[in-house]
Protein backbone atom coordinates (compact mmCIF):
# COMPACT_ATOMS: atom_id res chain seq x y z
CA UNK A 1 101.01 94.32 71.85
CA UNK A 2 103.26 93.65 68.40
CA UNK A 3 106.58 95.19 69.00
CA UNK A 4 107.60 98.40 66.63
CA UNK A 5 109.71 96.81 64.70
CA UNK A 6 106.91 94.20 63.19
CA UNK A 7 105.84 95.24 59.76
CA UNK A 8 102.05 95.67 60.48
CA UNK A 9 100.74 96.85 64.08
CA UNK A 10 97.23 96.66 64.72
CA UNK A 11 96.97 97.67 68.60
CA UNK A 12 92.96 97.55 67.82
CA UNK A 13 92.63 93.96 66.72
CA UNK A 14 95.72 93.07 69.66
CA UNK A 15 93.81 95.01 72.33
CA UNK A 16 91.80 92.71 74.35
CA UNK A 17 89.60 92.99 77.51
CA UNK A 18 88.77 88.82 78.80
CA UNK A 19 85.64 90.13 81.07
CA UNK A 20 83.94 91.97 78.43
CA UNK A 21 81.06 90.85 76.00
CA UNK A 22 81.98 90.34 72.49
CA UNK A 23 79.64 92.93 71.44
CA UNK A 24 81.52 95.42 74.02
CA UNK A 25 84.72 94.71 72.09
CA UNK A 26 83.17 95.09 68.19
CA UNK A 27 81.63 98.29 68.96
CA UNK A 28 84.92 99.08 70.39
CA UNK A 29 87.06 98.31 67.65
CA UNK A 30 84.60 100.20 65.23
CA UNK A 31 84.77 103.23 67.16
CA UNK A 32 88.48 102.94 67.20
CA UNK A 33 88.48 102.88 63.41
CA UNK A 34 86.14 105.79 62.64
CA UNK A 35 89.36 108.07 61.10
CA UNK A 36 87.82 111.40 62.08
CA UNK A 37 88.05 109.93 65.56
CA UNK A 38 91.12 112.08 67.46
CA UNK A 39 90.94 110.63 70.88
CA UNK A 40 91.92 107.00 69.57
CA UNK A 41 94.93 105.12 69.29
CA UNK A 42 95.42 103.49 66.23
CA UNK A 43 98.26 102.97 64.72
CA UNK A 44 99.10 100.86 61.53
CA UNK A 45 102.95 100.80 59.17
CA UNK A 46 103.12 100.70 55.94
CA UNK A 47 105.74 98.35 54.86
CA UNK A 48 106.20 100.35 51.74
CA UNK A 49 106.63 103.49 52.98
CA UNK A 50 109.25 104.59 55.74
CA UNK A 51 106.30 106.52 57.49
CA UNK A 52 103.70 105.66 59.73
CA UNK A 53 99.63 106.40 59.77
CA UNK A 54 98.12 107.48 62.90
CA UNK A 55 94.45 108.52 62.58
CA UNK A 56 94.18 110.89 59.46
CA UNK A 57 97.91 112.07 59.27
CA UNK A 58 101.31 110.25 58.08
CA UNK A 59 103.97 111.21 60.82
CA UNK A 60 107.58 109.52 60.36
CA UNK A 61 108.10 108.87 64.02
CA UNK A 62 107.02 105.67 65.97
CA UNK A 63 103.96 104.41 67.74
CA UNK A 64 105.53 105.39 70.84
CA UNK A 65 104.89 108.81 69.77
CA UNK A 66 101.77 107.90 68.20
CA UNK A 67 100.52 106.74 71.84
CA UNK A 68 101.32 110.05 73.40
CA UNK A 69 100.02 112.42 71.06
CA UNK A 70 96.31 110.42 71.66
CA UNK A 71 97.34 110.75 75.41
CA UNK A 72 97.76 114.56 75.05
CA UNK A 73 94.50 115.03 73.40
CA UNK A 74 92.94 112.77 75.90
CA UNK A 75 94.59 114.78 78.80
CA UNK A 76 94.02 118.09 77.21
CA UNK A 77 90.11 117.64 76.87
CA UNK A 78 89.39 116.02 80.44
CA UNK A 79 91.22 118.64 81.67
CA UNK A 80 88.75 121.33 80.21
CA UNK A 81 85.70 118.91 81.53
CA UNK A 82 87.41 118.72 85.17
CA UNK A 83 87.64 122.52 84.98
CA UNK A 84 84.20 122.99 83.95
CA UNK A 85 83.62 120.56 87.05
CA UNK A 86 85.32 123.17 89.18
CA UNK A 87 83.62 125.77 87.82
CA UNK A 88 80.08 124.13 88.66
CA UNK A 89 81.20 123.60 92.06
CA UNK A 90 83.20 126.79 93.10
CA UNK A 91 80.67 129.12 91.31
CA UNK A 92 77.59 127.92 90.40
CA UNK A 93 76.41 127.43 93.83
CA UNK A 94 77.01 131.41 94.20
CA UNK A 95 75.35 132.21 90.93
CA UNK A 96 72.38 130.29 91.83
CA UNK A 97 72.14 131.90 95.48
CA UNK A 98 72.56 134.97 93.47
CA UNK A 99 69.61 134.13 91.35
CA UNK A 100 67.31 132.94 94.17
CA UNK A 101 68.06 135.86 96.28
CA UNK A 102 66.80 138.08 93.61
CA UNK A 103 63.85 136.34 93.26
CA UNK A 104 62.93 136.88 96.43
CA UNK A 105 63.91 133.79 98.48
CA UNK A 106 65.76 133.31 101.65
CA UNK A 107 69.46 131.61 101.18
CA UNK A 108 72.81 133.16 101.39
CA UNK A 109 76.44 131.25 100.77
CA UNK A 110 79.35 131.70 103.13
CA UNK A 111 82.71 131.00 101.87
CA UNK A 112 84.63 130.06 104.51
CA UNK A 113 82.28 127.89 107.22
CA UNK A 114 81.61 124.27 107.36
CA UNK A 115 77.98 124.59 106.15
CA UNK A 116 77.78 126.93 103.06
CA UNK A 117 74.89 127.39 102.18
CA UNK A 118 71.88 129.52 105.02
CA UNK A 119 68.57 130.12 104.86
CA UNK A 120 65.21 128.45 103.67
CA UNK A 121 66.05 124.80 104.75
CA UNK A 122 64.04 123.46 101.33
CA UNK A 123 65.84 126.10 99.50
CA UNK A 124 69.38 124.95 100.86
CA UNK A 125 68.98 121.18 100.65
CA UNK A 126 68.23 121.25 96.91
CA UNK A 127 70.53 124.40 95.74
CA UNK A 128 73.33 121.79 97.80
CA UNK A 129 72.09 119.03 96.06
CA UNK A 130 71.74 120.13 92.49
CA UNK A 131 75.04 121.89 92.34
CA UNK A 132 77.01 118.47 93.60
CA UNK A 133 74.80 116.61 90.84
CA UNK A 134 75.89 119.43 88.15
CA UNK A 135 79.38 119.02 88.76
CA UNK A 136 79.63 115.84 88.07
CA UNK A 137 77.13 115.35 85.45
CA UNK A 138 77.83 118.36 82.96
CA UNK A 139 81.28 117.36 82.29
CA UNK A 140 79.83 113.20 81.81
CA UNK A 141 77.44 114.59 79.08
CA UNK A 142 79.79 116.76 77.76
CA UNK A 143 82.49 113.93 76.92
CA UNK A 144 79.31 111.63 75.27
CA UNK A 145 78.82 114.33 73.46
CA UNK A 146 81.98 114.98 72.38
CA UNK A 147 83.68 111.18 72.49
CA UNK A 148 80.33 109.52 70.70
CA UNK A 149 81.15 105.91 72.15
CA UNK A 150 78.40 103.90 71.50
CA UNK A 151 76.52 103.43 74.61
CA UNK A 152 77.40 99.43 75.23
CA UNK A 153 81.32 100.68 75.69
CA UNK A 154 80.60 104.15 77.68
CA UNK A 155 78.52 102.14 80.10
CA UNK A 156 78.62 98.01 80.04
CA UNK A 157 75.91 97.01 81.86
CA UNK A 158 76.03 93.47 81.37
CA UNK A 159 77.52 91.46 84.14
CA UNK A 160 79.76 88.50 83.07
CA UNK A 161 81.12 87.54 85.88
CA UNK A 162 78.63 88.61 88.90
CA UNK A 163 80.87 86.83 91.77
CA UNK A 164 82.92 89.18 91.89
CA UNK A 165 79.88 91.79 92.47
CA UNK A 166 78.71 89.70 95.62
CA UNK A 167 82.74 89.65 97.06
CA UNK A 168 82.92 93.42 95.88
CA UNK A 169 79.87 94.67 98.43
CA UNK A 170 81.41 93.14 101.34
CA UNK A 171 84.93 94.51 100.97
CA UNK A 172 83.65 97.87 100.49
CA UNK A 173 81.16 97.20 103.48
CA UNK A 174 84.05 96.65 105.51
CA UNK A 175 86.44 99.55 103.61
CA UNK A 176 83.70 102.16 104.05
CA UNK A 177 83.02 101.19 108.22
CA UNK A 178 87.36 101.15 108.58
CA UNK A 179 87.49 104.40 107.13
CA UNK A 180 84.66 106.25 107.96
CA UNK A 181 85.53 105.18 112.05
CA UNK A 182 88.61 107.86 111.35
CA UNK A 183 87.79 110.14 108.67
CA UNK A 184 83.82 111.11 108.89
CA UNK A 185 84.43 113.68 111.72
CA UNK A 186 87.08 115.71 109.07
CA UNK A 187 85.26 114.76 106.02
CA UNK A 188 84.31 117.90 103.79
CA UNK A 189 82.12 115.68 101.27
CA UNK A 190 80.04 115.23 104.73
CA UNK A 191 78.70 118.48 104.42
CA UNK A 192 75.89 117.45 102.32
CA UNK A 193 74.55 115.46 105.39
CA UNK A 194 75.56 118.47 107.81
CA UNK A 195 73.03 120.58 106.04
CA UNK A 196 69.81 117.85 108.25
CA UNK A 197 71.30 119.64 110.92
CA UNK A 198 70.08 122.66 110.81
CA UNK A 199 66.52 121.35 109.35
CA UNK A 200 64.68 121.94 112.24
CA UNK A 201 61.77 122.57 110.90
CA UNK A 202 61.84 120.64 107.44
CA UNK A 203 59.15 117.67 107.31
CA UNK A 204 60.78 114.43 107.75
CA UNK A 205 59.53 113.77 104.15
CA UNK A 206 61.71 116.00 103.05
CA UNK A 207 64.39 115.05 104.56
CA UNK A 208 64.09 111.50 103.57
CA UNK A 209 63.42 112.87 100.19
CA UNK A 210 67.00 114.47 100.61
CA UNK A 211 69.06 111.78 101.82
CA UNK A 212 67.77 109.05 98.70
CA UNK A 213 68.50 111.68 95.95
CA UNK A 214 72.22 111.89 97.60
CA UNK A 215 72.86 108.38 98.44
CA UNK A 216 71.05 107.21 94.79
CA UNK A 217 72.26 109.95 92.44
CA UNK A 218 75.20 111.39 93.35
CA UNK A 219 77.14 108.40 93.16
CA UNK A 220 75.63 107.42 89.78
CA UNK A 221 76.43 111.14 88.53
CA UNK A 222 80.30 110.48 89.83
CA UNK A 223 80.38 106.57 88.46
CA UNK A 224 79.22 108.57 84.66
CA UNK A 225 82.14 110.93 84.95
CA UNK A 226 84.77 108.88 86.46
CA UNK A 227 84.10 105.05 85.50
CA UNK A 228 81.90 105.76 82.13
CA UNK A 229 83.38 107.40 78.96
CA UNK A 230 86.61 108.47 80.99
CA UNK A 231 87.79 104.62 82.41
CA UNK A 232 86.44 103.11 78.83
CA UNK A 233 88.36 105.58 77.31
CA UNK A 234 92.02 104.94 79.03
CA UNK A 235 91.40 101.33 78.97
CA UNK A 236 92.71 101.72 74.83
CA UNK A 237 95.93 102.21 76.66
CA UNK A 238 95.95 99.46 79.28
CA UNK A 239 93.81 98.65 82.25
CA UNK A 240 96.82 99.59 84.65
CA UNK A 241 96.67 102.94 83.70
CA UNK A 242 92.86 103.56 83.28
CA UNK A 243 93.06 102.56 86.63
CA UNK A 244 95.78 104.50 87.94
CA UNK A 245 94.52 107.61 86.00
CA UNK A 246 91.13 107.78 86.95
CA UNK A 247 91.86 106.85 91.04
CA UNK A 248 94.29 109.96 91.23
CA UNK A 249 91.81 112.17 89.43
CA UNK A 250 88.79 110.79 91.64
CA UNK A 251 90.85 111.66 94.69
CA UNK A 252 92.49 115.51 93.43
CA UNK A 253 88.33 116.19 92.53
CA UNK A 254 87.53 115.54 96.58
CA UNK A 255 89.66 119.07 97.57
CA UNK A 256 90.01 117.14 101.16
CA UNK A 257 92.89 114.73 102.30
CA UNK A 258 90.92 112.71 104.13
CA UNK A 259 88.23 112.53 101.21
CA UNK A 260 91.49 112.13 98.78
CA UNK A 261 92.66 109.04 100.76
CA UNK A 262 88.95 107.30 101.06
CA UNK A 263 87.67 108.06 97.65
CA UNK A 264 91.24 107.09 96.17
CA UNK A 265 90.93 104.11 97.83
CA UNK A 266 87.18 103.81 97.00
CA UNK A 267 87.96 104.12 93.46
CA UNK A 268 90.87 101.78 93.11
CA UNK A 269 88.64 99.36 94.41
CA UNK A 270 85.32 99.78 92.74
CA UNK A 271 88.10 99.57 89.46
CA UNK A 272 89.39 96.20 90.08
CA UNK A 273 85.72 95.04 90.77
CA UNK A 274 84.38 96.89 87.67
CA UNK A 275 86.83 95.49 85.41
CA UNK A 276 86.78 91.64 86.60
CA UNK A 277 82.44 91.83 86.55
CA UNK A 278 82.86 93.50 83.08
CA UNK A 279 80.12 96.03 84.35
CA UNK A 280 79.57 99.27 84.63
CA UNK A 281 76.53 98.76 87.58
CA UNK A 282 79.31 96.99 89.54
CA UNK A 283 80.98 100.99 89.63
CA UNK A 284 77.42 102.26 90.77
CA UNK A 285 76.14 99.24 93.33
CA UNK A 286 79.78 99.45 95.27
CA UNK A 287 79.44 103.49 95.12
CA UNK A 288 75.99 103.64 96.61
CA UNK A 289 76.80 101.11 99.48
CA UNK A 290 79.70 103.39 100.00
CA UNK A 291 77.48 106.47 100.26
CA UNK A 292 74.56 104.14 102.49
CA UNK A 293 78.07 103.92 105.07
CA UNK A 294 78.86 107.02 104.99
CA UNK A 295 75.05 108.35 106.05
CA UNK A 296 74.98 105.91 108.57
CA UNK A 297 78.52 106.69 110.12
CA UNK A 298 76.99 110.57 109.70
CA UNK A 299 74.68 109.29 111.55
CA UNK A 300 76.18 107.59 114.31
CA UNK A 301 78.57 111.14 114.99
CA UNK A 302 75.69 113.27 115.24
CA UNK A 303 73.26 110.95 116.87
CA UNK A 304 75.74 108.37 118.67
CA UNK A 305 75.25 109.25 122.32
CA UNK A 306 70.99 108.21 121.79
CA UNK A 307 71.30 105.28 119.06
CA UNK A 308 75.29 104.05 119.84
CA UNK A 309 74.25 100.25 120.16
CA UNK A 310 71.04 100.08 117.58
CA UNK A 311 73.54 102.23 114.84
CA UNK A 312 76.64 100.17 115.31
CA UNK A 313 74.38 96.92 114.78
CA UNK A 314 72.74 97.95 111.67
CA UNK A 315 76.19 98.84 110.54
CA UNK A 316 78.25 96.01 111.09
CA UNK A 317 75.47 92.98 110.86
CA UNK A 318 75.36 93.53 106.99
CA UNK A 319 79.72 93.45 107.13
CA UNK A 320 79.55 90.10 109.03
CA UNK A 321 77.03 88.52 106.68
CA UNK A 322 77.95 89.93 103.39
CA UNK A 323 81.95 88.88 104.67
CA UNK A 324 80.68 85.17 105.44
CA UNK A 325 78.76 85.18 101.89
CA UNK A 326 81.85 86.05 100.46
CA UNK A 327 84.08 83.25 101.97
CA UNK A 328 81.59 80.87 100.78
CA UNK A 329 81.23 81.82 97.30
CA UNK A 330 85.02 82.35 96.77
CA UNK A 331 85.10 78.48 98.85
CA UNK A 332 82.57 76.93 96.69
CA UNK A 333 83.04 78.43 92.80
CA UNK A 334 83.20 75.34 90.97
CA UNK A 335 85.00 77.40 87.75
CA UNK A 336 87.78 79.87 88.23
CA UNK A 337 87.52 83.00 86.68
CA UNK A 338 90.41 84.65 84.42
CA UNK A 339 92.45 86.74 86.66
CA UNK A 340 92.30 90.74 85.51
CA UNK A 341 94.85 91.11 82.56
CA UNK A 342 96.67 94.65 82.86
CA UNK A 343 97.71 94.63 79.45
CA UNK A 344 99.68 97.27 77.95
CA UNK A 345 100.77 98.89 75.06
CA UNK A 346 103.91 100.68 73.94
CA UNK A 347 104.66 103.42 76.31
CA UNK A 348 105.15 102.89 80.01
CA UNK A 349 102.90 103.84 83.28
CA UNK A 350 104.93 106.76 84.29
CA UNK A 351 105.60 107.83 80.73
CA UNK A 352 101.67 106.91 80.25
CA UNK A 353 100.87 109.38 83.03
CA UNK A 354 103.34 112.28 81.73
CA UNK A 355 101.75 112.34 78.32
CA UNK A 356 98.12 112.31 79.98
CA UNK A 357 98.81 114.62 82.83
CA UNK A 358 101.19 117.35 80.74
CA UNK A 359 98.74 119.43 79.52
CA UNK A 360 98.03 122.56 80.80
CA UNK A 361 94.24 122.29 81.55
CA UNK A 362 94.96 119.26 83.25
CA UNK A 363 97.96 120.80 85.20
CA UNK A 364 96.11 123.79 85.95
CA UNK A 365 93.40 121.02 87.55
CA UNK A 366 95.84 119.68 89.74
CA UNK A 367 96.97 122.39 91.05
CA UNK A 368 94.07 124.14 92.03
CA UNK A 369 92.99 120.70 93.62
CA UNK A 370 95.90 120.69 95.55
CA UNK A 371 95.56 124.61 96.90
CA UNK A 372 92.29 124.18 97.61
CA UNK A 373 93.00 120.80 99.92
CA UNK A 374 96.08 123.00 101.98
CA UNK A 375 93.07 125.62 102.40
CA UNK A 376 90.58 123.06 103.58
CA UNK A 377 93.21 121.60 105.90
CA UNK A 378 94.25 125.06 107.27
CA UNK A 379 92.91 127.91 106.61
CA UNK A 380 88.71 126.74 107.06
């Protein structure tokens, strides 16, 4: 980016993002422009005038200070979204119990227990399963809504550079089998899975039923919050810290160390991989492997003593393979791709962060995040 001191600044035309499609970057730009737009930077000096226009208004102060004001109104609104997300999860599934027990139908909710949710096994699996959607896909709606990117920069689906795709499912392969060895037993993200436990006398259709809409959906409802409008939307102020923003907020949402430390990790990951394919399906393809792991780890705790030897096969065959493929495409690409540019723009990370993480709905976010990890890793 142009220094302050230039006499014109266009951080819009200067912003740049090498893996994307051209057409990602003009609807970009145009939605930048739109001047009723409040949750874009853009920032232009008049050489006439000893003031400066960002968006509608004319502030005397510098685009250092236009950058954090956008970063404050950025922070402020994902924190009410991240709240509502809360919300969904931490009350909804009571509300709907609520409802379903007055209609009549066996399921109850306990608070503090490792399985929730009771009662009619149909009943629990899809009260479970439409609450974890809900909390992930209300607030994703809700910032389309409210953001109006065009759909080509909320979600790029068109994959420039597919390599790194192919090396991206091995590494995650081999993340999700490292981590999940150590962290499936303690996992509280798990207890979606722990609910086939008690299904004793659900179908195995249903079951099967169960386990696709979680390993398929959920992680597409979770790419739409965290790597659809929300990444697109930091990456105005540098890939670093759309990266960097959206891991720690990824991690605070799991209310679980362990789960904080995986899906950090996770997220960091599927970021780098997202951002050097220039698609958004690279976010959802990595994610669902992920998810396929962590059933089959599931799996191997609760069933290990029978199916030890066939489990750890299935898991680790596709690792080997998918590892090799990877050596060989990364051996053999004839053209090298342009490394990932963190580019960024007038204010640093840390001061970046501050401005994005100040406000109080975002604060109030972390903190509740963080309360309700110290009671999951004492008190349950």
């Amino acid at each position: 980016m142009q220094g302050s001191g230039e006499k014109m600044i266009d951080v819009v035309e200067n912003f740049s993002c090498p893996h994307q499609t051209e057409s990602y970057m003009t609807a970009y730009r145009e939605w930048r422009r739109r001047k009723a737009n409040r949750f874009a930077f853009r920032f232009t000096k008049n050489p006439k005038e000893a003031a400066f226009s960002e968006n509608q208004a004319v502030v005397n102060g510098t685009p250092l200070h236009a950058e954090q004001n956008t970063l404050q109104r950025v922070g402020l609104l994902y924190g009410y979204l991240l709240i509502g997300a809360l919300v969904i999860e931490n009350l909804v599934d009571k509300l709907l119990v609520w409802l379903l027990s007055a209609c009549g139908l066996h399921i109850e909710v306990m608070v503090w227990s490792e399985s929730r949710l009771y009662g009619d096994e149909h009943i629990v699996f899809w009260t479970a399963f439409t609450v974890n959607l809900l909390k992930y896909l209300v607030p994703a709606i809700a910032a389309l809504v409210i953001l109006k990117m065009p759909r080509r920069v909320s979600f790029p689906l068109r994959t420039t550079q597919p390599l790194y795709l192919l090396i991206g499912m091995p590494l995650v392969m081999l993340m999700s089998v490292g981590m999940g060895m150590f962290l499936v037993s303690r996992s509280a993200e798990m207890e979606k899975y722990r609910l086939i436990d008690n299904a004793v006398s659900t179908s195995d259709r249903h079951v099967i039923l169960y386990v696709l809409f979680t390993v398929l959906l959920l992680p597409v409802a979770f790419e739409l919050l965290i790597h659809g409008c929300l990444f697109q939307l930091l990456r105005q102020f540098g890939d670093l810290f759309a990266i960097a923003a959206t891991t720690l907020l990824a991690a605070l949402l799991t209310h679980n160390l362990q789960d904080a430390v995986r899906i950090g990790l996770l997220t960091l990951t599927i970021s780098y991989f997202m951002i050097q394919s220039g698609s958004f399906l690279t976010a959802v393809i990595l994610h669902v492997v992920h998810e396929i792991y962590m059933f089959a780890l599931y799996c191997i705790e609760t069933f290990g003593e029978i199916y030890s030897n066939t489990w750890w096969t299935l898991i680790l065959m596709p690792v080997v393979l998918g590892a090799a493929a990877g050596i060989y495409l990364l051996v053999r690409r004839i053209k090298r791709p342009a490394e990932c540019q963190f580019s960024r723009t007038y204010l640093s990370l840390w001061d970046q962060c501050s401005a994005f993480f100040v406000s109080l709905p975002m604060t109030f976010v972390g903190v509740i995040c963080v309360l309700l990890m110290i009671v999951t890793a004492f008190l349950v």
